[in-house]
PDB file of N, CA and C in Angstrom:
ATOM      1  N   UNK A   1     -67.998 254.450 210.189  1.00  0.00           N
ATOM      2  CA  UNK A   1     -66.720 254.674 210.828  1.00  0.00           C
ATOM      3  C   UNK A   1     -65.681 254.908 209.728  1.00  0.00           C
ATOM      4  N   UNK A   2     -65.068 256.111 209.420  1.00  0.00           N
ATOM      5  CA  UNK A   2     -64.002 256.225 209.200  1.00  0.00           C
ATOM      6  C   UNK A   2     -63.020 255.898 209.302  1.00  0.00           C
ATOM      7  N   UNK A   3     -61.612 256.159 208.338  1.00  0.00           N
ATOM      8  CA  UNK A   3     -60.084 255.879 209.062  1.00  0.00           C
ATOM      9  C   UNK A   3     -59.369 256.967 208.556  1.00  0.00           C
ATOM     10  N   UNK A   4     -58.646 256.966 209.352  1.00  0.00           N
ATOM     11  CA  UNK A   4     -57.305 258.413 208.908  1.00  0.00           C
ATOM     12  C   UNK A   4     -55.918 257.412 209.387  1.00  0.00           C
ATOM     13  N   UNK A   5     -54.992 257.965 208.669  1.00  0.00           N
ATOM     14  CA  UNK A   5     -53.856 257.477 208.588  1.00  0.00           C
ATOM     15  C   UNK A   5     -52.749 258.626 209.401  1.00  0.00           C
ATOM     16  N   UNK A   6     -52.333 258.237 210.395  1.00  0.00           N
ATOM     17  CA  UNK A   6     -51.689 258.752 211.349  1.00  0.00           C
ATOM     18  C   UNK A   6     -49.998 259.360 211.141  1.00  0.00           C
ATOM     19  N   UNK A   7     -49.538 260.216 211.471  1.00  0.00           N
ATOM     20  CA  UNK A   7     -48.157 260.278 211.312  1.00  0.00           C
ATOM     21  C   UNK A   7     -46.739 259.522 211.992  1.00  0.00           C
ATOM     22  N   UNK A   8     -47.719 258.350 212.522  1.00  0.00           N
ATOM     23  CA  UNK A   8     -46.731 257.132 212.152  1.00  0.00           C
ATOM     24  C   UNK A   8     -46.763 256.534 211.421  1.00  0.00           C
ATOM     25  N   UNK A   9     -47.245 256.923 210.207  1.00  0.00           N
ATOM     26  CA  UNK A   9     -46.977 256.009 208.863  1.00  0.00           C
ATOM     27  C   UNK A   9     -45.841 256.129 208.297  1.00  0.00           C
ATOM     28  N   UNK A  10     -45.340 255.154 207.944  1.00  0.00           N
ATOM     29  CA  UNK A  10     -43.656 255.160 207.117  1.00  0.00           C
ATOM     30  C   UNK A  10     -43.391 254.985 205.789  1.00  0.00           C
ATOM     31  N   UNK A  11     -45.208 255.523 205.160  1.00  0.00           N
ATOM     32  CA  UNK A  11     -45.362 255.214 203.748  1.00  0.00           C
ATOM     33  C   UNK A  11     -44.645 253.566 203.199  1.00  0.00           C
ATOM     34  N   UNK A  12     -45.020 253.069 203.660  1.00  0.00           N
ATOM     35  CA  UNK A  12     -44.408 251.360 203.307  1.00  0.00           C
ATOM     36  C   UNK A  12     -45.314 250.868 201.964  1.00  0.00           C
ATOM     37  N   UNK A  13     -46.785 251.673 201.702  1.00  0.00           N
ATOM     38  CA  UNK A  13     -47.468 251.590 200.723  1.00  0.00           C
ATOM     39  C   UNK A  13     -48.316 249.949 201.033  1.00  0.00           C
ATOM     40  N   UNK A  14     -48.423 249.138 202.113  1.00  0.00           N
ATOM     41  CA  UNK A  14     -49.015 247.749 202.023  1.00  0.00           C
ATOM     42  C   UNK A  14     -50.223 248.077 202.380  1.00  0.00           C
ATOM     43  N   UNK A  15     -50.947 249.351 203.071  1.00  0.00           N
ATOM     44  CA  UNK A  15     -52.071 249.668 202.603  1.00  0.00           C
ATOM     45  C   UNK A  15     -52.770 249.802 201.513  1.00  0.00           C
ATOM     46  N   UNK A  16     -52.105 250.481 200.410  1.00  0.00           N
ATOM     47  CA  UNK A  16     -52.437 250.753 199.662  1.00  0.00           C
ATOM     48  C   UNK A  16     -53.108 249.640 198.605  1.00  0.00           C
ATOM     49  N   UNK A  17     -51.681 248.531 198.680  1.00  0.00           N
ATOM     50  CA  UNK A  17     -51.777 247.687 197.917  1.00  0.00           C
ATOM     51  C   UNK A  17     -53.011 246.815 198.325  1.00  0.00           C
ATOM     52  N   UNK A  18     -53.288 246.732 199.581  1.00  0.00           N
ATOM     53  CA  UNK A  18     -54.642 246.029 200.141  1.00  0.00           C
ATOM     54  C   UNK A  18     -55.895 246.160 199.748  1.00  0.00           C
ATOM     55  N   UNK A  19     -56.117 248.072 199.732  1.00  0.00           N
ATOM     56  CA  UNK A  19     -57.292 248.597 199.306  1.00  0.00           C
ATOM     57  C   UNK A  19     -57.908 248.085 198.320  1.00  0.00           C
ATOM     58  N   UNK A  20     -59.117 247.492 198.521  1.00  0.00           N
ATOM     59  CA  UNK A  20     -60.296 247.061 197.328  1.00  0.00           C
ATOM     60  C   UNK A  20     -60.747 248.201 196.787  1.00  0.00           C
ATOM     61  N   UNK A  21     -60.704 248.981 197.189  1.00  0.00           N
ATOM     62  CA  UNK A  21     -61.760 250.215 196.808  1.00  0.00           C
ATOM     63  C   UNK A  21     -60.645 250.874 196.405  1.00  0.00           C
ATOM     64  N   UNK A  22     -58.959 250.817 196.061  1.00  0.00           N
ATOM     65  CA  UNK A  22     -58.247 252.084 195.848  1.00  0.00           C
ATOM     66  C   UNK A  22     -58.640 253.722 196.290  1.00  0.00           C
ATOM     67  N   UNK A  23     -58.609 253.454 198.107  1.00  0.00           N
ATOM     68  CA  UNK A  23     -58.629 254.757 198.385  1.00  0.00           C
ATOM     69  C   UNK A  23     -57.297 255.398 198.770  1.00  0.00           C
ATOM     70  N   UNK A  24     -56.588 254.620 199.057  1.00  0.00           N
ATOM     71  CA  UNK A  24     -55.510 255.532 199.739  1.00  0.00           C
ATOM     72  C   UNK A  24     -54.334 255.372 198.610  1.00  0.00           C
ATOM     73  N   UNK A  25     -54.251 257.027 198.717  1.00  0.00           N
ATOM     74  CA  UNK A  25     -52.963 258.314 198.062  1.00  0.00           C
ATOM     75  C   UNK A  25     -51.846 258.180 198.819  1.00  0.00           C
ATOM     76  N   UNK A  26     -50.759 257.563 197.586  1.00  0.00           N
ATOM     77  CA  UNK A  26     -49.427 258.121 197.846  1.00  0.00           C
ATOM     78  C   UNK A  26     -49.441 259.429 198.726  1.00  0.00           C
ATOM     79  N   UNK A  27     -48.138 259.467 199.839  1.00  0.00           N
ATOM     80  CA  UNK A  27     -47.744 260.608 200.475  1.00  0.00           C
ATOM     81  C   UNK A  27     -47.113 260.416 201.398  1.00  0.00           C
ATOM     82  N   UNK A  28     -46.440 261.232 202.211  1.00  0.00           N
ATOM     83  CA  UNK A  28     -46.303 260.975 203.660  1.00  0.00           C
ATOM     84  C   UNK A  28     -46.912 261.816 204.583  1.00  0.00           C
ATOM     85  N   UNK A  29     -47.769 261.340 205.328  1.00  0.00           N
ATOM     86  CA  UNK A  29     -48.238 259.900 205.129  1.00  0.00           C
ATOM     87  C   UNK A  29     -49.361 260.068 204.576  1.00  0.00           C
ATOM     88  N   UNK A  30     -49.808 258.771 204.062  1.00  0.00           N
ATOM     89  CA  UNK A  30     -50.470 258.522 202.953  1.00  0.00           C
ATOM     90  C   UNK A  30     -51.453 258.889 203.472  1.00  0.00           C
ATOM     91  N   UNK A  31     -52.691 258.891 202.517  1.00  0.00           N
ATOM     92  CA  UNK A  31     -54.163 259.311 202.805  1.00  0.00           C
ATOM     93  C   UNK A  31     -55.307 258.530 202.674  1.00  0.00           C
ATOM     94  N   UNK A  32     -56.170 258.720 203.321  1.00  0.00           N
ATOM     95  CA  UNK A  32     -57.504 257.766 202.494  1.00  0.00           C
ATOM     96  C   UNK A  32     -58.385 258.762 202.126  1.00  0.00           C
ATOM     97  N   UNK A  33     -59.059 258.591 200.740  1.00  0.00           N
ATOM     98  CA  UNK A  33     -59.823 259.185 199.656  1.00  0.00           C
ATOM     99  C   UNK A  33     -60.965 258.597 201.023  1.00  0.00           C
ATOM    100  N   UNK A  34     -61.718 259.574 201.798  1.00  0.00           N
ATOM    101  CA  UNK A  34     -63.254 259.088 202.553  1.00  0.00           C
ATOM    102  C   UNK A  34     -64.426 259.177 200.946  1.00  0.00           C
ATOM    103  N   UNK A  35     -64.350 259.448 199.931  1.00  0.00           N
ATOM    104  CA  UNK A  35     -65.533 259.398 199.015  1.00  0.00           C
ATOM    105  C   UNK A  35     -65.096 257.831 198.446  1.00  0.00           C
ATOM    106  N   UNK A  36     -64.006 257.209 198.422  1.00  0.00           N
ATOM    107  CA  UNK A  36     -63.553 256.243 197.957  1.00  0.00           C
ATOM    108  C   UNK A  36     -63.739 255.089 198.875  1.00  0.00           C
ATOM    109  N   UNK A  37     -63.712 255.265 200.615  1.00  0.00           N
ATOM    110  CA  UNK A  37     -63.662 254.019 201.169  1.00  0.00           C
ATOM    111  C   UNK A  37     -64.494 253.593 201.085  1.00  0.00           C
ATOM    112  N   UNK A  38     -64.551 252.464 201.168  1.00  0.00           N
ATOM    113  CA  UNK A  38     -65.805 251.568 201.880  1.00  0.00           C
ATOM    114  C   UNK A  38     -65.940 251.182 203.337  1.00  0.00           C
ATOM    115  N   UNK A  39     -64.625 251.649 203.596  1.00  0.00           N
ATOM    116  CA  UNK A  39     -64.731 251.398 205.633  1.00  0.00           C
ATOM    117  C   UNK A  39     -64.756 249.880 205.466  1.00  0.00           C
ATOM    118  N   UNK A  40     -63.854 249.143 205.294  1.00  0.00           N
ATOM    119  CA  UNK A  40     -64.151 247.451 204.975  1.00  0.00           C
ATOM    120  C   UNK A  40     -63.250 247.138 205.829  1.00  0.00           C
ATOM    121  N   UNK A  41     -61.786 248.052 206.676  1.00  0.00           N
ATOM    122  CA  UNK A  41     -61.035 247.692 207.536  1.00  0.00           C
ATOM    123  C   UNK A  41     -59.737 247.285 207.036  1.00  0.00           C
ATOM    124  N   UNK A  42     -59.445 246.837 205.519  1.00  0.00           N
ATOM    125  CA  UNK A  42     -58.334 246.288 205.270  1.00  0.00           C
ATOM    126  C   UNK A  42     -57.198 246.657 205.625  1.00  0.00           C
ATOM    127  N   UNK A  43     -57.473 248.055 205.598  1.00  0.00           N
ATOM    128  CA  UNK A  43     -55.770 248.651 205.684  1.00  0.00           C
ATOM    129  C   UNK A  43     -55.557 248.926 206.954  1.00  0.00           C
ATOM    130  N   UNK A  44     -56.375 248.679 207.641  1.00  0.00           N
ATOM    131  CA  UNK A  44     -55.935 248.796 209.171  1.00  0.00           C
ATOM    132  C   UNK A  44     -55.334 247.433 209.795  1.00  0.00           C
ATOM    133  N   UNK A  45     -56.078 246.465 209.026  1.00  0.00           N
ATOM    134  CA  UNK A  45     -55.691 245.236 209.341  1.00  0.00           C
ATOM    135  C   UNK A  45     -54.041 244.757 209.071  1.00  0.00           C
ATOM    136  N   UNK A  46     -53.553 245.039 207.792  1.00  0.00           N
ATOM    137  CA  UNK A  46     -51.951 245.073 207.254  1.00  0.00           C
ATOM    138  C   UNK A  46     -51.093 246.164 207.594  1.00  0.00           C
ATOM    139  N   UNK A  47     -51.318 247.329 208.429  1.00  0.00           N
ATOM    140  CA  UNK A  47     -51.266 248.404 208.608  1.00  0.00           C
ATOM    141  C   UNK A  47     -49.388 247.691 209.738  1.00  0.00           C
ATOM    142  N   UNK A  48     -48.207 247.835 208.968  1.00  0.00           N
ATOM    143  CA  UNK A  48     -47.146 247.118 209.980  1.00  0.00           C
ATOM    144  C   UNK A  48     -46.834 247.943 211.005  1.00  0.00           C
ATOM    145  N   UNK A  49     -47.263 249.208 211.044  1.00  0.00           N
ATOM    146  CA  UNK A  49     -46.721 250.116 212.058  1.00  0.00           C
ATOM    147  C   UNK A  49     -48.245 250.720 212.968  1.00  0.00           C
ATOM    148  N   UNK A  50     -49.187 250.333 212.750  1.00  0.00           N
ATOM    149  CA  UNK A  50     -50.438 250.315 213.193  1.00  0.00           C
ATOM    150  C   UNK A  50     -51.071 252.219 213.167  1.00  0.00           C
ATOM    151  N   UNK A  51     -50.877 252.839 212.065  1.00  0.00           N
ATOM    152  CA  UNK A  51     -50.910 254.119 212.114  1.00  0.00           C
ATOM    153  C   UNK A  51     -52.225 254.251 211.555  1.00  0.00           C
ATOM    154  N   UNK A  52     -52.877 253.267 211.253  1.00  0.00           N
ATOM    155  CA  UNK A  52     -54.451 253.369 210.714  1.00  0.00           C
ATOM    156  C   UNK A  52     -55.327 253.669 211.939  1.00  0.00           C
ATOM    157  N   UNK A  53     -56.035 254.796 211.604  1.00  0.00           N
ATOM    158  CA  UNK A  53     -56.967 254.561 213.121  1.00  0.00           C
ATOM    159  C   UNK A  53     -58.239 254.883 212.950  1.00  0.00           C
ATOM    160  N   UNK A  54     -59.287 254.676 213.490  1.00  0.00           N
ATOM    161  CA  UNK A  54     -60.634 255.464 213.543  1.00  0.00           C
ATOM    162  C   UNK A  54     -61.053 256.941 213.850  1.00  0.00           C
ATOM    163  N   UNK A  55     -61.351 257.665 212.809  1.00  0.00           N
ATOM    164  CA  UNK A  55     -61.477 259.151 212.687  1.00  0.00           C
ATOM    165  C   UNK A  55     -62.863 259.467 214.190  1.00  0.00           C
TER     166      UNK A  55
END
């Protein structure tokens, strides 16, 4: 299972900072590197505006 980061993201960056695996890229809105995740859920979990979702 994948995640994509939705355009309700408000770039707040607390995904980012979560990521074990450093997948997700600065942007608006930000991105997740899929060769980088591990699909482990974190950033969906801290996600304050809930824009993380399953691809």
């Amino acid at each position: 299972m994948a995640y994509l980061i939705t355009d309700e993201c408000v770039a707040c960056g607390t995904c980012a900072e979560e990521c074990p695996a450093d997948a997700i890229e600065e942007g608006e809105p930000y991105t997740i590197n899929d060769e980088k995740c591990t699909e482990c859920g974190s950033c969906v979990e801290v996600c304050p505006v809930e824009a993380i979702t399953e691809k």
